[in-house]
Each structure stands twice: as C-alpha cells, then as structure tokens.
Protein backbone atom coordinates (compact mmCIF):
# COMPACT_ATOMS: atom_id res chain seq x y z
CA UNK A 1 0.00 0.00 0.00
CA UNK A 2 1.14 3.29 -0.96
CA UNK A 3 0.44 6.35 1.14
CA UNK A 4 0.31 9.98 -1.07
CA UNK A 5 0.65 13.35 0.55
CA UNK A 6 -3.00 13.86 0.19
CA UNK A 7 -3.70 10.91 2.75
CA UNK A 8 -1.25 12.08 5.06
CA UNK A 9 -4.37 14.34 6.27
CA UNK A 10 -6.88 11.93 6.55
CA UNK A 11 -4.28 10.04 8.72
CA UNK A 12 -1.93 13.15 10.80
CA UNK A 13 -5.23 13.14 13.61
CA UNK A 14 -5.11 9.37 13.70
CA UNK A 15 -1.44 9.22 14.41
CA UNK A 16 -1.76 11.97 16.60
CA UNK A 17 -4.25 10.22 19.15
CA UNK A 18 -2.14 6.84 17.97
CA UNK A 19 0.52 8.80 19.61
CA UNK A 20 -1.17 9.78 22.19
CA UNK A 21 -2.60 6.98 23.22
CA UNK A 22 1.22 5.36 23.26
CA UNK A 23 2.85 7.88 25.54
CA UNK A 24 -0.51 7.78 27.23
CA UNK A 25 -0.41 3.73 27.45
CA UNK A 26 3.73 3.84 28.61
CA UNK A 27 3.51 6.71 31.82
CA UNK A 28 0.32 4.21 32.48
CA UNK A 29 2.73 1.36 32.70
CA UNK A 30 5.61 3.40 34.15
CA UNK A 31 3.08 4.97 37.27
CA UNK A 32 1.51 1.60 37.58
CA UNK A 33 5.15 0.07 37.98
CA UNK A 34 5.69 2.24 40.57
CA UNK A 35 2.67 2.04 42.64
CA UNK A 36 3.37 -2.07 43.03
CA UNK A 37 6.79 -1.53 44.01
CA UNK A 38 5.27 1.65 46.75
CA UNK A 39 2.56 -1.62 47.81
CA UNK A 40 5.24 -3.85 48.25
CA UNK A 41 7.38 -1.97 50.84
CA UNK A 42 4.18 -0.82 52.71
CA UNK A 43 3.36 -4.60 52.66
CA UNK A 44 7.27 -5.54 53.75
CA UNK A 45 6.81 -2.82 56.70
CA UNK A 46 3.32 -3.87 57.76
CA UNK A 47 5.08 -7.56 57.72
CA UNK A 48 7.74 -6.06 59.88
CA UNK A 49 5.36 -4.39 62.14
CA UNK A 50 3.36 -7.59 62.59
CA UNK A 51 6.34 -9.78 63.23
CA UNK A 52 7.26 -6.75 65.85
CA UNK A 53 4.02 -7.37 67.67
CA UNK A 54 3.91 -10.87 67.72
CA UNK A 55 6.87 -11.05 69.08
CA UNK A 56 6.41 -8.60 71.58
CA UNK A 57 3.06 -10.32 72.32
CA UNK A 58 4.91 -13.35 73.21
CA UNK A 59 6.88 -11.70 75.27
CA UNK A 60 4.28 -10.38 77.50
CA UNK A 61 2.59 -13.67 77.48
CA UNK A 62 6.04 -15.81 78.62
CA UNK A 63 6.22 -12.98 81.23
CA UNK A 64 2.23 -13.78 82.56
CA UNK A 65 3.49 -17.36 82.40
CA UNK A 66 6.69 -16.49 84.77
CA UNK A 67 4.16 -14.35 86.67
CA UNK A 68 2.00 -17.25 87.89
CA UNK A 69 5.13 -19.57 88.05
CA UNK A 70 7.16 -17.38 90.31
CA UNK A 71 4.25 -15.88 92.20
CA UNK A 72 4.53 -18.59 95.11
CA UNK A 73 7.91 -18.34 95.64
CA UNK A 74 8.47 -14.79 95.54
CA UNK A 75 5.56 -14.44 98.25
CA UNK A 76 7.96 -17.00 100.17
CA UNK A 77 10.85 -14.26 99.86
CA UNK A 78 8.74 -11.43 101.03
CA UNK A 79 7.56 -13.02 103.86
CA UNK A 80 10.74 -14.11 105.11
CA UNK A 81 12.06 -10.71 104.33
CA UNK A 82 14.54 -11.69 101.86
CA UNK A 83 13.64 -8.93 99.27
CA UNK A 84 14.14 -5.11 100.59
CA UNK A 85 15.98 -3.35 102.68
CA UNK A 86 18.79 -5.92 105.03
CA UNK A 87 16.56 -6.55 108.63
CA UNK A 88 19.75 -6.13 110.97
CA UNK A 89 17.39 -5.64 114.15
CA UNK A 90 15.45 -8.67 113.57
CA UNK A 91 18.76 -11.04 112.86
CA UNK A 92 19.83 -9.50 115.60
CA UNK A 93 16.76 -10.16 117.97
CA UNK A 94 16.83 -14.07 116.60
CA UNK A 95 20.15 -14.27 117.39
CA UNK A 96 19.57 -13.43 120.91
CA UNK A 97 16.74 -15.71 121.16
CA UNK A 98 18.95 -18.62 120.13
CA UNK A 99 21.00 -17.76 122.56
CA UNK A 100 18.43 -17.93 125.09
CA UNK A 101 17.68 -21.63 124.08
CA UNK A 102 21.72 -22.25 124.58
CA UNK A 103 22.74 -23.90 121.52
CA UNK A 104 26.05 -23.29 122.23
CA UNK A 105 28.25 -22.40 125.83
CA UNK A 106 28.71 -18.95 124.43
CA UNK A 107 29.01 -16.67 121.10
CA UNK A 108 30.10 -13.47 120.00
CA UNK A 109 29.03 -11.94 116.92
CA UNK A 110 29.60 -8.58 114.30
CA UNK A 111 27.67 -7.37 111.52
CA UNK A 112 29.19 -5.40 108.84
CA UNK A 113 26.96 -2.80 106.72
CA UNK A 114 25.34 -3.81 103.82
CA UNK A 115 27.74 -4.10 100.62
CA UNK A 116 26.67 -4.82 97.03
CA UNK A 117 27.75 -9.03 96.53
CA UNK A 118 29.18 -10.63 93.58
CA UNK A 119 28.35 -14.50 93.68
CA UNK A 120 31.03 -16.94 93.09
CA UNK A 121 29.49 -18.04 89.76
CA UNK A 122 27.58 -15.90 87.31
CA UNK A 123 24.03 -15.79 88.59
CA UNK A 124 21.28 -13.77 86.78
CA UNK A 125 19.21 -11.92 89.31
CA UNK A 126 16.92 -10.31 86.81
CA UNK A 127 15.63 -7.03 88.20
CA UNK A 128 17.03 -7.30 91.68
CA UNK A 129 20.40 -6.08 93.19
CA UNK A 130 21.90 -8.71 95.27
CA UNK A 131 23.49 -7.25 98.95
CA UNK A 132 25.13 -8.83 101.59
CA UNK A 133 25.76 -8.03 105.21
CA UNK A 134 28.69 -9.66 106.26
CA UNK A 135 28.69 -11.72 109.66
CA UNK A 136 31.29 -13.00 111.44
CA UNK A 137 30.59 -15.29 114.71
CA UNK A 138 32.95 -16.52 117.77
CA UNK A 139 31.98 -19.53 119.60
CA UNK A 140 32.36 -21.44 122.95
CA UNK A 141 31.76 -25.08 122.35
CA UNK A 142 31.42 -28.58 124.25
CA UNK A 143 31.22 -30.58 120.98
CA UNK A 144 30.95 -30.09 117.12
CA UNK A 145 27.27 -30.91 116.84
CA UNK A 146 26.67 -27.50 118.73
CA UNK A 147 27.74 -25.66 116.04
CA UNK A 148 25.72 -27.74 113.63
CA UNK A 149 22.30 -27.21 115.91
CA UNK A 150 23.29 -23.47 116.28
CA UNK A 151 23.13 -22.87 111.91
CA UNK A 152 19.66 -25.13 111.89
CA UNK A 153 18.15 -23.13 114.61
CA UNK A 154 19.58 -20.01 112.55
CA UNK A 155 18.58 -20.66 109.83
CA UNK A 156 14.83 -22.05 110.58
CA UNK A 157 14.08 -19.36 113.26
CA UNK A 158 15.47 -16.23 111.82
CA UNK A 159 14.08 -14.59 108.41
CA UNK A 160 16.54 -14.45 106.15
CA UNK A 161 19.05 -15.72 104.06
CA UNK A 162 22.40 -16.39 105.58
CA UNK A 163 25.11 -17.82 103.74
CA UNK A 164 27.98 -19.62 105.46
CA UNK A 165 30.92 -19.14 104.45
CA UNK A 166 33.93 -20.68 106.21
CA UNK A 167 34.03 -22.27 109.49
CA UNK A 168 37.73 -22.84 111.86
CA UNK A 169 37.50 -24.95 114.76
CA UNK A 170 40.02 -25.75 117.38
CA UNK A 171 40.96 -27.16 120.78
CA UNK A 172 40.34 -24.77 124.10
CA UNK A 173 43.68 -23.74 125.45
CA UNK A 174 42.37 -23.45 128.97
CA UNK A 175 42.09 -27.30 130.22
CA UNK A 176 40.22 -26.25 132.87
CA UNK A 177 37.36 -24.34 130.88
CA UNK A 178 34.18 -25.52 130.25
CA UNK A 179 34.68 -25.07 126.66
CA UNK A 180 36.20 -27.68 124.89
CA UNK A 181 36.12 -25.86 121.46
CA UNK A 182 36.18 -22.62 120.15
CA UNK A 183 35.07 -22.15 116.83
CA UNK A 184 35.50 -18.63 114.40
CA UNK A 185 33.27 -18.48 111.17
CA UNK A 186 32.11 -16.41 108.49
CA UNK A 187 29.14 -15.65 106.59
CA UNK A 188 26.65 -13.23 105.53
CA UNK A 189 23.06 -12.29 105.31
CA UNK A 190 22.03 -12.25 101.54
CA UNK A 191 18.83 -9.79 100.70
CA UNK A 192 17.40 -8.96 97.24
CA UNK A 193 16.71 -5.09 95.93
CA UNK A 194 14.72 -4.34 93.09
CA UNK A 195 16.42 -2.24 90.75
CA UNK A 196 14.06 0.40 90.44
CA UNK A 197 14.08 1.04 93.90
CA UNK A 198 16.57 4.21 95.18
C-alpha cells in the first residue's frame, strides 16, 4: 500500500491520538510500575510491624506465664524478708533468742553494713540487686554438733538468708574451761533489691 501526501491528512489526527494513546499507554505502565513496588514496601513494613508485635506479644505472654510460676515463691521471699531493705534488728533479735535456748556455751558476733555481693558463679538476678551483710561469729563449744544445731536453729528461726561461708575450729587452750572448742566463722546475710528502687 502506498500512502500519497494527500492521505497524510486523513491520517496526521489518527497518528496523533495513535501517539497519544502510546505515551498515554507507557507513563500508564511506568506509574503503575511504581505504585506495586510503593505496595510492596508498605506490605514488607506492615510484615515487619506484625512480626514486631507478635513477638512482643509473646513476650508479655512468657512474662504472665513467669508471673503465675514465680508468684509462690516470691511471696515466700517477702515473707521471710529476703527482698528489701537488710533486717539487721530482727537477725539481731533471733540471734539473741537462740541464745536464750543455749545452743552453744557462748558466742560473739559482728555485723558489717550492707555491701553490694558478687556470687562466686555468674548468677542472673533479673531485676534485683543482690546485697550482703557480712557476719562474722565466735563460739564457745562442748562438741561439734553445737555448732551444727546453732546454723539449723539459725537458719529455721530467723528470716533471712544467711550464707555460710567458712568455718575454723580448734581445741580450748584453757584445760580447765568448760569449753572444749572454740570455733570462728564467716558468713553473711544475703537480701534482694529491686532495681528500680533508690
């Protein structure tokens, strides 16, 4: 087919709007293109955001779960004032008290201040500050099993935690004393802080 000049009129308006139509038919494509790519990172960061609050939804459930585990136990702590401030007059009150029952000849004991403690071994203590108050203890003894009924009365009559640390033991020098054994040991009364306390 040939084409003269004379139809190039009849056809300039139809290749116009064909033209038209093209560049019409390619931004089309080329704003189309764009708005799936814009849907696909708003559908990446809603993803994110989901996984985000699953997550953190987990989270708070596993901590309701610890919640009702730990519950009983850290009722157990209160009550035996192991969490809060050190109770220096009551260890010392049950201390006297045991040695009204006379558990041992005689004893002499200190109590340092409260210092911030480091356990032996790493040990997560979550939200709480571990303390200790250092104790150290002198005693008068007829045998060894004194000693042993003195730290069970101690540590079933007094509320607390008291750890013992080291115990030396040795003959009386005095023959003629009632004492057979004197005994020197170490320890210290272990309490729990919450962090966000001041």
């Amino acid at each position: 087919m040939i084409f003269s000049r004379a139809d190039f009129s009849h056809l300039k308006w139809s290749l116009l709007i064909f033209s038209s139509m093209l560049c019409a038919s390619s931004a089309a494509i080329v704003v189309s293109k764009n708005s799936v790519v814009r849907a696909q990172r708003e559908q990446q960061a809603a993803q994110r955001q989901l996984n985000t609050a699953r997550r953190q939804l987990a989270s708070a459930n596993e901590d309701r779960e610890n919640m009702k585990a730990y519950t009983f136990e850290y009722g157990g702590l209160l009550k035996r004032n192991i969490i809060g401030d050190d109770q220096r007059l009551d260890w010392i009150e049950g201390l006297e008290k045991i040695r009204q029952q006379h558990r041992v000849l005689d004893f002499k004991y200190s109590i340092a201040p409260q210092r911030p403690y480091t356990p032996p071994s790493a040990l997560s203590s979550g939200n709480f500050k571990l303390n200790m108050s250092d104790m150290s203890l002198q005693f008068d003894l007829l045998h060894e099993e004194q000693l042993m009924a003195f730290f069970d009365t101690l540590r079933s009559d007094i509320n607390g935690w008291f750890i013992l640390d080291h115990c030396a033991m040795e003959r009386s020098a005095a023959p003629d004393a009632s004492a057979q054994l004197k005994a020197v040991c170490s320890g210290g009364w272990l309490t729990l802080k919450s962090k966000s306390e001041k």
